[in-house]
N, C-alpha and C. Protein backbone atom coordinates (compact mmCIF):
# COMPACT_ATOMS: atom_id res chain seq x y z
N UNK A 1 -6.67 -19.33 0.12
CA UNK A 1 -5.37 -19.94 0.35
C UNK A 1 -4.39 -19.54 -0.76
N UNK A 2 -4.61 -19.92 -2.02
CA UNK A 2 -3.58 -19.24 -2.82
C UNK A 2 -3.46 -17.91 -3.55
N UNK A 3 -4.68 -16.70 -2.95
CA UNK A 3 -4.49 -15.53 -2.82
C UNK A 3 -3.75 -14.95 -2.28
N UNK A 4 -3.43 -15.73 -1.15
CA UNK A 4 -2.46 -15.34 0.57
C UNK A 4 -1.22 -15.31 -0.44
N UNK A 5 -0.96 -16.63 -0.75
CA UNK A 5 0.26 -16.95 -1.51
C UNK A 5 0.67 -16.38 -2.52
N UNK A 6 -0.07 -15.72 -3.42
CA UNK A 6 0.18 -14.91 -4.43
C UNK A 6 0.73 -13.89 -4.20
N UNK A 7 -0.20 -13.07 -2.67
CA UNK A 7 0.16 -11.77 -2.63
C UNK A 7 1.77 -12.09 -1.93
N UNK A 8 1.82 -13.41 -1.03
CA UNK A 8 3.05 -13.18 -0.94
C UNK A 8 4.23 -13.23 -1.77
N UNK A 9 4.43 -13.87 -2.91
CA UNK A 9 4.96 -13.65 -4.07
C UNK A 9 5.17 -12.09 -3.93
N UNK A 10 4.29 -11.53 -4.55
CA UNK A 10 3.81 -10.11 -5.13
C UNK A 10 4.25 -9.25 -4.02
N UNK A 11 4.72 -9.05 -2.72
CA UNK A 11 5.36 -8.84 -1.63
C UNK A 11 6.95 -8.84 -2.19
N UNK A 12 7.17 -10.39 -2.00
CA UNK A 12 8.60 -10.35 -2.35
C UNK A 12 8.78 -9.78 -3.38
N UNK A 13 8.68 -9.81 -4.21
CA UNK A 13 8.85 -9.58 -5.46
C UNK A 13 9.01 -7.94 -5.73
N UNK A 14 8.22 -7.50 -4.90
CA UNK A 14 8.27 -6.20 -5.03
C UNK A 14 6.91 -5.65 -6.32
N UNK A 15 6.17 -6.16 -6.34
CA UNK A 15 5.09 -5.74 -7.98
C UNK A 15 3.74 -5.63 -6.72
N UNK A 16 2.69 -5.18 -7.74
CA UNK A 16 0.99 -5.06 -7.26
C UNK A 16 0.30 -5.82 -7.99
N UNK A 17 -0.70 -5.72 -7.56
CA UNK A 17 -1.93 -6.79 -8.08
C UNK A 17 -2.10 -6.16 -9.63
N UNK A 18 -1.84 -4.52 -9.39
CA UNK A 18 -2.66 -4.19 -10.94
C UNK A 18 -1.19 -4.61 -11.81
N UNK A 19 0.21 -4.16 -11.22
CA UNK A 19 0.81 -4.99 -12.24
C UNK A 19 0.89 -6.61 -12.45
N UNK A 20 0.51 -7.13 -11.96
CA UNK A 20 0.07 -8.62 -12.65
C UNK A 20 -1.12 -8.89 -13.18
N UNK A 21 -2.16 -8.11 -13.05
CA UNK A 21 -3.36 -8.13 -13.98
C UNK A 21 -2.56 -7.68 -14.95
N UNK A 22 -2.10 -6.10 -15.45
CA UNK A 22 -1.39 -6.11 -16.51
C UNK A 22 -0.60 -6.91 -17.62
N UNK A 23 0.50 -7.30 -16.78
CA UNK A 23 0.87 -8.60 -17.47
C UNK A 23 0.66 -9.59 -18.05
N UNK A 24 -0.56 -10.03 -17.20
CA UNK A 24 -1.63 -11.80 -17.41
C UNK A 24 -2.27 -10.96 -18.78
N UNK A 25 -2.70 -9.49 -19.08
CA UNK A 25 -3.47 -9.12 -20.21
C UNK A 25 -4.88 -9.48 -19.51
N UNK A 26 -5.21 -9.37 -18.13
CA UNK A 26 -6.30 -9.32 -17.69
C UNK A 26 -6.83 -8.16 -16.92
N UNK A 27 -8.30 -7.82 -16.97
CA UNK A 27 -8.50 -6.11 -16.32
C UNK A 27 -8.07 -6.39 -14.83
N UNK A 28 -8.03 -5.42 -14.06
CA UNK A 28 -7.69 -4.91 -12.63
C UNK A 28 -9.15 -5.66 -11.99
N UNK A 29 -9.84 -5.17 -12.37
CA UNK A 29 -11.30 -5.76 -11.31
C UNK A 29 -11.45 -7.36 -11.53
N UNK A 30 -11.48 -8.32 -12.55
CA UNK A 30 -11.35 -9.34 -12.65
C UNK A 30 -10.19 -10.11 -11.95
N UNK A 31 -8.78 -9.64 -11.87
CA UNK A 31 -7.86 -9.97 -10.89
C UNK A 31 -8.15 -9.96 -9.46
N UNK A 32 -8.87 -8.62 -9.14
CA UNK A 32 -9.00 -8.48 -8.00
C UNK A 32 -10.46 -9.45 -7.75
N UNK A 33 -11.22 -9.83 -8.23
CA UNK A 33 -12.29 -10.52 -8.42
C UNK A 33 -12.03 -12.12 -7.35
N UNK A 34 -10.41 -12.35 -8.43
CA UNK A 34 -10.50 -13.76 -8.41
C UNK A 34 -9.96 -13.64 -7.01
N UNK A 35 -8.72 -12.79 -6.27
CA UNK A 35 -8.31 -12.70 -5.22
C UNK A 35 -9.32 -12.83 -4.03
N UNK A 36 -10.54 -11.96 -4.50
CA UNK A 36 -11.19 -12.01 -3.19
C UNK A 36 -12.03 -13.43 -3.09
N UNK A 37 -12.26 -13.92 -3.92
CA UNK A 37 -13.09 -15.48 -3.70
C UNK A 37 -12.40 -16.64 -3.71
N UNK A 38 -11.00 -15.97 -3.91
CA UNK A 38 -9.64 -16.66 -4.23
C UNK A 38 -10.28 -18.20 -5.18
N UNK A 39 -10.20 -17.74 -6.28
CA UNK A 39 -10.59 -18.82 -7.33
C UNK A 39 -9.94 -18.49 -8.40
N UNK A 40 -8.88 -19.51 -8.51
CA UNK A 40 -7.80 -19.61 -9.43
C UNK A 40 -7.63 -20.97 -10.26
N UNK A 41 -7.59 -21.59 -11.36
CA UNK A 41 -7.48 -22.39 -12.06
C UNK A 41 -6.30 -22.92 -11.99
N UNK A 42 -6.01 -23.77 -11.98
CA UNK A 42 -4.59 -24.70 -12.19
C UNK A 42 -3.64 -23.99 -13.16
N UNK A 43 -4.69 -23.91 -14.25
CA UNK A 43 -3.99 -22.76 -15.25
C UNK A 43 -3.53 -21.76 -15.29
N UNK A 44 -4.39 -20.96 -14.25
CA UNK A 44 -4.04 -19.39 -14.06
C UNK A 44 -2.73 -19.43 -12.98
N UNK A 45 -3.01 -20.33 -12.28
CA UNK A 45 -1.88 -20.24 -11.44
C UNK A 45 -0.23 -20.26 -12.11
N UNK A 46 -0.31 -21.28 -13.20
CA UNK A 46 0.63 -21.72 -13.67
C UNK A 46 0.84 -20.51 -14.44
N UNK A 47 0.43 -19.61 -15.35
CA UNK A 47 0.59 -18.40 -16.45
C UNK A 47 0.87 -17.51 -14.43
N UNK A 48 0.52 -17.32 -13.69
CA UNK A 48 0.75 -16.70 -12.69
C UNK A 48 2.16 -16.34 -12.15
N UNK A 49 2.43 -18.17 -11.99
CA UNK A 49 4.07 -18.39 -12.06
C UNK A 49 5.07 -18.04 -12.53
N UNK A 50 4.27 -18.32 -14.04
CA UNK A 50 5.63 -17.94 -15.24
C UNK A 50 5.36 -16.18 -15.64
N UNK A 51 4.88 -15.72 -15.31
CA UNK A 51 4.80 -14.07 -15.04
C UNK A 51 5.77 -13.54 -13.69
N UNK A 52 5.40 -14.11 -12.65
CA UNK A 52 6.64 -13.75 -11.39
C UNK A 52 7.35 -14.44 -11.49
N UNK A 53 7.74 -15.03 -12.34
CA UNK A 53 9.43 -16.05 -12.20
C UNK A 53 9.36 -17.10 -11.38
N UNK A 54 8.78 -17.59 -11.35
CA UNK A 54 8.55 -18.82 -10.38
C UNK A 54 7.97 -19.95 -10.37
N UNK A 55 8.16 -21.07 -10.23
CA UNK A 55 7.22 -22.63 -10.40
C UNK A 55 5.88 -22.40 -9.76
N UNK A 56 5.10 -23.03 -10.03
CA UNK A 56 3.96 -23.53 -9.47
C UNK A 56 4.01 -25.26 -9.38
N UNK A 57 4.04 -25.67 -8.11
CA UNK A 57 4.06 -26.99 -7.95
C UNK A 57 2.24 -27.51 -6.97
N UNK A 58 1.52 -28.16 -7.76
CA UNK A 58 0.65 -28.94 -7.25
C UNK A 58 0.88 -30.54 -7.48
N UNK A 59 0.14 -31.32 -5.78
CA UNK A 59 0.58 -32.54 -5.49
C UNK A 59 -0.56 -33.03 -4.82
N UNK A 60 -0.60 -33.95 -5.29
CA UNK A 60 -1.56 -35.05 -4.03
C UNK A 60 -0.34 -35.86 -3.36
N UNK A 61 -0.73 -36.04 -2.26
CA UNK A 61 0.63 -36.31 -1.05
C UNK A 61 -0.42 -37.74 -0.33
N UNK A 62 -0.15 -38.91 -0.61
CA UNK A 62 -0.76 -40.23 0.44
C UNK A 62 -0.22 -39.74 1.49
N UNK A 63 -1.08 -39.65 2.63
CA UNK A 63 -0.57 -39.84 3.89
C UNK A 63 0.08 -40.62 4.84
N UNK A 64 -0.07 -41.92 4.32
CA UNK A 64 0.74 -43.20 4.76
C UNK A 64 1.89 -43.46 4.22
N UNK A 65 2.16 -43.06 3.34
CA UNK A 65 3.69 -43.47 2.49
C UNK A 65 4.18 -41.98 2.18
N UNK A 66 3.45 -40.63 2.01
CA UNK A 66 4.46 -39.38 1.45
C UNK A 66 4.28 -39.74 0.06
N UNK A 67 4.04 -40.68 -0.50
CA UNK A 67 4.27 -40.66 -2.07
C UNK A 67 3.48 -39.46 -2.76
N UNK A 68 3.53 -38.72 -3.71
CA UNK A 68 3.19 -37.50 -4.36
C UNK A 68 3.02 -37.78 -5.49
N UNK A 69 1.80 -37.23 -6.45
CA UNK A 69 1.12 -37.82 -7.45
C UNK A 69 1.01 -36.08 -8.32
């Protein structure tokens, strides 16, 4: 799920996977690693973000009220 989302970033954006391994200061096969089992840390996502210019927003959402945590 947030492989999909990355690459779509990385789409718009116009960049590749190896230039954001680059950037993060992480190798090409370990990037591509995490893409394919898509296993990303809260953390990585967030250093992810602030590399393509962009927020990372995570939420727990109640279903009865919408309230967001």
């Amino acid at each position: 799920m947030m492989s999909e989302k990355i690459r779509l970033v990385l789409a718009k954006k116009d960049k590749s996977k190896a230039w954001l391994a680059d950037q993060l200061g992480w190798s090409t096969s370990n990037l591509y690693n995490k893409f394919k089992r898509d296993n990303f840390s809260e953390k990585e996502l967030v250093e992810i973000a602030k590399v393509l210019d962009c927020k990372f927003e995570a939420n727990f959402v109640l279903n009865d009220s919408g309230e967001k945590f």
